[in-house]
C-alpha atoms as a PDB file:
ATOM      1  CA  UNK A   1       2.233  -2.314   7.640  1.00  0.00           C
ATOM      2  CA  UNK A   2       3.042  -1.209  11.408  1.00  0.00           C
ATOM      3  CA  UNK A   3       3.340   2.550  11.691  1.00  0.00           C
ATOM      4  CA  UNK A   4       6.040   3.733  14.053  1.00  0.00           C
ATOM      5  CA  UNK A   5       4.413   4.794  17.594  1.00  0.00           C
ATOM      6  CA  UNK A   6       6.885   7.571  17.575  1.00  0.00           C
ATOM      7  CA  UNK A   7       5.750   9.199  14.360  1.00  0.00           C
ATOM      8  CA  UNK A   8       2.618   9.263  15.678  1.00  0.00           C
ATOM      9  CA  UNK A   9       3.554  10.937  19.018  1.00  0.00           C
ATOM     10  CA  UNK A  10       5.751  13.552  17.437  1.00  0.00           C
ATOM     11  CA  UNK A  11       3.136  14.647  15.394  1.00  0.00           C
ATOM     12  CA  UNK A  12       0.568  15.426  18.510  1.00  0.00           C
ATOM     13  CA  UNK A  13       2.972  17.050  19.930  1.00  0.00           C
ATOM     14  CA  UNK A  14       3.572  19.353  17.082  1.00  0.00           C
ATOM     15  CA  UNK A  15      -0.434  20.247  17.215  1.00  0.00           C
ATOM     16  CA  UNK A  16      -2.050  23.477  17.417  1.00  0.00           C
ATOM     17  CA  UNK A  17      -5.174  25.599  16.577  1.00  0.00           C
ATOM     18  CA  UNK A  18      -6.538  24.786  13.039  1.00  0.00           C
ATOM     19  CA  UNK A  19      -4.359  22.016  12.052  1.00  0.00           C
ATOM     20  CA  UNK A  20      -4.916  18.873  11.366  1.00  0.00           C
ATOM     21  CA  UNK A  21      -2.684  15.713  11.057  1.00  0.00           C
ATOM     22  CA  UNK A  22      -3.576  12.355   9.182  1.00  0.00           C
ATOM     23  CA  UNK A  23      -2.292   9.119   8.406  1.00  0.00           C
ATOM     24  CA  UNK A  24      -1.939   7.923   4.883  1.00  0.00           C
ATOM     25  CA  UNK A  25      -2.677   4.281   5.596  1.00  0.00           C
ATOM     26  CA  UNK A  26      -1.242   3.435   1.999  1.00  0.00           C
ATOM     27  CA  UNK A  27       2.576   5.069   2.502  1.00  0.00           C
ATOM     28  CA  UNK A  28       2.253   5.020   6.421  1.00  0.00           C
ATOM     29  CA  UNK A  29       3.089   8.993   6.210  1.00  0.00           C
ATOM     30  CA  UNK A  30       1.916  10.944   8.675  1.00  0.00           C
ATOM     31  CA  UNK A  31       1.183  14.636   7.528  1.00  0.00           C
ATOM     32  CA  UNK A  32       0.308  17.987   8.346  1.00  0.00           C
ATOM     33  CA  UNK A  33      -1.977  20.748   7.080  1.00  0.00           C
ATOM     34  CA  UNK A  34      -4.189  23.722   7.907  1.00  0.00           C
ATOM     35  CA  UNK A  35      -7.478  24.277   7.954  1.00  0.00           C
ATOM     36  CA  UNK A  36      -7.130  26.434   5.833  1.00  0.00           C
ATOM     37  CA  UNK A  37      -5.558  24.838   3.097  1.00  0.00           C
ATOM     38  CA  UNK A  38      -8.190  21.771   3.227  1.00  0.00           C
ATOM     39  CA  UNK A  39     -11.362  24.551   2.829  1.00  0.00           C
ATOM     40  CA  UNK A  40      -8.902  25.669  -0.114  1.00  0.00           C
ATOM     41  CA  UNK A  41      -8.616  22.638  -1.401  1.00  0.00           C
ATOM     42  CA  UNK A  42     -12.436  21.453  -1.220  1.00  0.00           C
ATOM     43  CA  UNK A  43     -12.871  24.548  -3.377  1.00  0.00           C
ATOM     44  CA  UNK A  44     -10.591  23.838  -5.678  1.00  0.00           C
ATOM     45  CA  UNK A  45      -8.981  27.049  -5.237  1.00  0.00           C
ATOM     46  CA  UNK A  46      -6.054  27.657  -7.442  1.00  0.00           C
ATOM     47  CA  UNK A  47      -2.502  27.668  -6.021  1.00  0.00           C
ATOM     48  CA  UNK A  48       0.390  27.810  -8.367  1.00  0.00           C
ATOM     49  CA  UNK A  49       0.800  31.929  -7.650  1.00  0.00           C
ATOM     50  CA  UNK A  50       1.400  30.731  -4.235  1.00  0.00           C
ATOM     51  CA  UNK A  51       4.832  30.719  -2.743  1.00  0.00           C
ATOM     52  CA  UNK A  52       6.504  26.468  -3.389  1.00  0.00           C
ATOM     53  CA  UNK A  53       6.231  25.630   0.229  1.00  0.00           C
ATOM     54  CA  UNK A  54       2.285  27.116   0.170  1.00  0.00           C
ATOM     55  CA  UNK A  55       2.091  24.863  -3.049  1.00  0.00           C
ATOM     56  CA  UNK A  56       3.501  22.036  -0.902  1.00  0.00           C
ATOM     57  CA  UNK A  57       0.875  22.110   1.597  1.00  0.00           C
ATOM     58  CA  UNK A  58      -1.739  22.449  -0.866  1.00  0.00           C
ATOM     59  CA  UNK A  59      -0.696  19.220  -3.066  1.00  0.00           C
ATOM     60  CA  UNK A  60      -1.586  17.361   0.451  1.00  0.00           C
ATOM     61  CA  UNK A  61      -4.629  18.936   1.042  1.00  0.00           C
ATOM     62  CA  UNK A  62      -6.214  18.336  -2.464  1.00  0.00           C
ATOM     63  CA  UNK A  63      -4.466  14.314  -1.927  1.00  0.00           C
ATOM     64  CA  UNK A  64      -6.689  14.567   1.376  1.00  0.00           C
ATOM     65  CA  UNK A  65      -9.373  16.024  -0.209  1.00  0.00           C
ATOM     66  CA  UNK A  66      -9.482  13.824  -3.251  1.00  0.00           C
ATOM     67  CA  UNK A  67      -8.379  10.159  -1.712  1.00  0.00           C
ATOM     68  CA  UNK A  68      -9.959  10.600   1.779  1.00  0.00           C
ATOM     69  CA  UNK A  69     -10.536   6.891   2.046  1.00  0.00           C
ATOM     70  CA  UNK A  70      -6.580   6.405   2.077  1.00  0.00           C
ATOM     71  CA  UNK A  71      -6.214   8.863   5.099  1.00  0.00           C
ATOM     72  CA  UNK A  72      -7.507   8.892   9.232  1.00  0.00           C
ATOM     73  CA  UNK A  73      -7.343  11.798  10.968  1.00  0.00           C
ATOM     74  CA  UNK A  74      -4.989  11.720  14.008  1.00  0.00           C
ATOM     75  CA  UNK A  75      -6.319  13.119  17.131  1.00  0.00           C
ATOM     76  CA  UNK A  76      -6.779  16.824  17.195  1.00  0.00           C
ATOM     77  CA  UNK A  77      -5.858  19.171  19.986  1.00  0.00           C
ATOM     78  CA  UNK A  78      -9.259  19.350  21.651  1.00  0.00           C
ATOM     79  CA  UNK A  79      -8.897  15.750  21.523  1.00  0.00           C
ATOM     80  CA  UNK A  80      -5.947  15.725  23.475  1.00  0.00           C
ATOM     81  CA  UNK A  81      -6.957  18.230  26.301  1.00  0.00           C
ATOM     82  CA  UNK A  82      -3.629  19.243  27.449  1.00  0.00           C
ATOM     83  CA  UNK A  83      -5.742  21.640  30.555  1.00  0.00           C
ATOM     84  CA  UNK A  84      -6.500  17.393  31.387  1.00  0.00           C
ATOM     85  CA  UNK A  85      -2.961  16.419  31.515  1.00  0.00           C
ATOM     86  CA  UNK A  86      -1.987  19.526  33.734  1.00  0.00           C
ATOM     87  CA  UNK A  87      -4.338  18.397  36.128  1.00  0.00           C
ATOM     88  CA  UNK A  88      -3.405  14.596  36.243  1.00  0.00           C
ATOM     89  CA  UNK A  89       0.446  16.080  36.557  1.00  0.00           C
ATOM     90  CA  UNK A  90      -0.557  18.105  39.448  1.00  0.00           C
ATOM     91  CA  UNK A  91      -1.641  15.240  41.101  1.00  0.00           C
ATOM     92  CA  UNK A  92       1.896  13.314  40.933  1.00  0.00           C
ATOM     93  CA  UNK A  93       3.533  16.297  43.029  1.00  0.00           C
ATOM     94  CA  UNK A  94       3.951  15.257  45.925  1.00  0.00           C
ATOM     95  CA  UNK A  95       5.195  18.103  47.998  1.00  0.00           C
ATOM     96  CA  UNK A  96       1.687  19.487  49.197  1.00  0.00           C
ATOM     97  CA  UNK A  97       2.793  23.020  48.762  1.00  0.00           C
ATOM     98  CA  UNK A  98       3.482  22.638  45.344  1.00  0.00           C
ATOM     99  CA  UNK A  99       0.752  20.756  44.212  1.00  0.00           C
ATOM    100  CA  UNK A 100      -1.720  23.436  45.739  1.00  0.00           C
ATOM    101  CA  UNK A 101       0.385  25.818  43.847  1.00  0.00           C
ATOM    102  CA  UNK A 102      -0.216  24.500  40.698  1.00  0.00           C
ATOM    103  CA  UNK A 103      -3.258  23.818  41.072  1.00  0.00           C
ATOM    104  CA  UNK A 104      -4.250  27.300  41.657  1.00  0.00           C
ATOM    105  CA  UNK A 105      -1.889  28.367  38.506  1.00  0.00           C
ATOM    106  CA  UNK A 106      -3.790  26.392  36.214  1.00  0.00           C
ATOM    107  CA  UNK A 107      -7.463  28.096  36.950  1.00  0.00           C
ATOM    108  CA  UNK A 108      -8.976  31.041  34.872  1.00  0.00           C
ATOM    109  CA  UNK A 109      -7.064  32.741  31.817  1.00  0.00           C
ATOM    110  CA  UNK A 110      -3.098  32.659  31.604  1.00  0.00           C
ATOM    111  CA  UNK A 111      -2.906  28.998  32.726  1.00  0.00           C
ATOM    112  CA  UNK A 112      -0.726  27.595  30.557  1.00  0.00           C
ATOM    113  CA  UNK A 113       1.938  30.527  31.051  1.00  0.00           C
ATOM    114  CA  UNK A 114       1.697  30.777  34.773  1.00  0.00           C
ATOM    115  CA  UNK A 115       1.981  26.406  35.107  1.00  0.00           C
ATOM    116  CA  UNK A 116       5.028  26.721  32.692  1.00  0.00           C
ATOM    117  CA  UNK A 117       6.292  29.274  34.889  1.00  0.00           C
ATOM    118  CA  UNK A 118       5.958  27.262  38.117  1.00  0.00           C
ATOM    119  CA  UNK A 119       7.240  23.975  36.812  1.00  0.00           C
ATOM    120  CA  UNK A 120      10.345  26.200  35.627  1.00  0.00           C
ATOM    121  CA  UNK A 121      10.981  27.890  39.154  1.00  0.00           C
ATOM    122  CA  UNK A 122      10.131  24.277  41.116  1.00  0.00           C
ATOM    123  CA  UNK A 123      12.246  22.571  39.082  1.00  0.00           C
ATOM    124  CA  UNK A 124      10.084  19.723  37.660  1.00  0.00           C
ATOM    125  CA  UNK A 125      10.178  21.096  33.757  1.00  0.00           C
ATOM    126  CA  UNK A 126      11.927  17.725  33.013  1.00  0.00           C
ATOM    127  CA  UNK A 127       9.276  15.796  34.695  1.00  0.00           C
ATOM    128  CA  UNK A 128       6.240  17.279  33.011  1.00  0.00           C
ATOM    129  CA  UNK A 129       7.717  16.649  29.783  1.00  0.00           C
ATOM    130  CA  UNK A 130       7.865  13.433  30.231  1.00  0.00           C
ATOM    131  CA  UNK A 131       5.070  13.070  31.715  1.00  0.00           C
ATOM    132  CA  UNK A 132       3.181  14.496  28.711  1.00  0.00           C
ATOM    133  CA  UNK A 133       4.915  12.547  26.123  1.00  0.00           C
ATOM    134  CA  UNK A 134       3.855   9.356  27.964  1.00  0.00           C
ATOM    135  CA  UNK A 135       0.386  10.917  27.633  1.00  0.00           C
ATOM    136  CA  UNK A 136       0.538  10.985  24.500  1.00  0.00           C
ATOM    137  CA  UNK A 137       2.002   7.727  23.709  1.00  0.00           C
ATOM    138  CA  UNK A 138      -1.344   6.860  25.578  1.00  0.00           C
ATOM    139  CA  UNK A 139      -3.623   8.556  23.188  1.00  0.00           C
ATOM    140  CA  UNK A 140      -1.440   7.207  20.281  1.00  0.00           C
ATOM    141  CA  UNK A 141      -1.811   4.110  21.394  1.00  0.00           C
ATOM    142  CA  UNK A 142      -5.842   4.343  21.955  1.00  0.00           C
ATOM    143  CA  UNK A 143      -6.192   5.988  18.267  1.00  0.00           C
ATOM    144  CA  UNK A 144      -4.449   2.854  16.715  1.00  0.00           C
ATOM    145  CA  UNK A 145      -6.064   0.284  18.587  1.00  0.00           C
ATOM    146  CA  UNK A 146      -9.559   2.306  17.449  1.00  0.00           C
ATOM    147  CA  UNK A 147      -8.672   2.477  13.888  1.00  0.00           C
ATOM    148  CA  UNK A 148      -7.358  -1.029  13.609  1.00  0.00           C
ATOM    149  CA  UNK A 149      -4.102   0.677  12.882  1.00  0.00           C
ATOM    150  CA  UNK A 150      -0.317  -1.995  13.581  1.00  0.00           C
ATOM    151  CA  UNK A 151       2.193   0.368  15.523  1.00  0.00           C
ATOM    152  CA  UNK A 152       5.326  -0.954  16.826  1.00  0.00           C
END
């Protein structure tokens, strides 16, 4: 089965702090869940008082939990390192200026709101998307080449 490269990609980009994404590498679905509910779900905690979408989530964690063999992991977002791909954008600016600016935007806290800010005012908000979805087509591509994983 060849999983679509796209799937893959939206689902990175949908990332954030304690989730986790996997592959089923029997249906090819990619899926979503927390922390949270995966810790719940190795405890066997119960959840039919929980509200249907909660319940929803906690189906595919216990799936996870009890078929791990049928699931990989997708990167996380440390694995990703979007402070990385804010530096390698910085680099593609050409005007001097600019790049200098953003450079210095994206040190200490706040760097993530003050380089959004900057590629909003210079005008290059287009650019860095696309820039970071080809990243991430990168590190989509890397994860299925490492897991032996057909993507089309």
């Amino acid at each position: 089965m060849k999983i679509k490269l796209e799937k893959i990609v939206d689902e990175l980009e949908m990332q954030f702090d304690e989730s986790h994404s996997f592959l089923n590498l029997k249906t090819g679905e990619v899926v979503g869940v927390t922390s949270g509910d995966l810790r719940a779900a190795e405890d066997e905690e119960p959840y039919e008082h929980l509200p249907e979408w909660q319940q929803e989530n906690r189906v595919v964690a216990n799936d996870i939990i009890e078929n791990f063999e049928d699931y990989v992991e997708l990167p996380t977002e440390e694995d990703i390192n979007d402070y990385d791909i804010m530096e390698d954008f910085c680099l593609t600016v050409v005007d001097d200026t600019r790049q200098e600016a953003l450079f210095v935007a994206i040190r200490g806290r706040g760097a993530f709101r003050r380089f959004k800010d900057l590629i909003i005012d210079f005008n290059i908000e287009d650019q860095w998307y696309l820039f970071r979805a080809e990243r991430l087509k990168e590190i989509a591509i890397q994860w299925c080449e490492d897991n032996d994983i057909a993507y089309e």
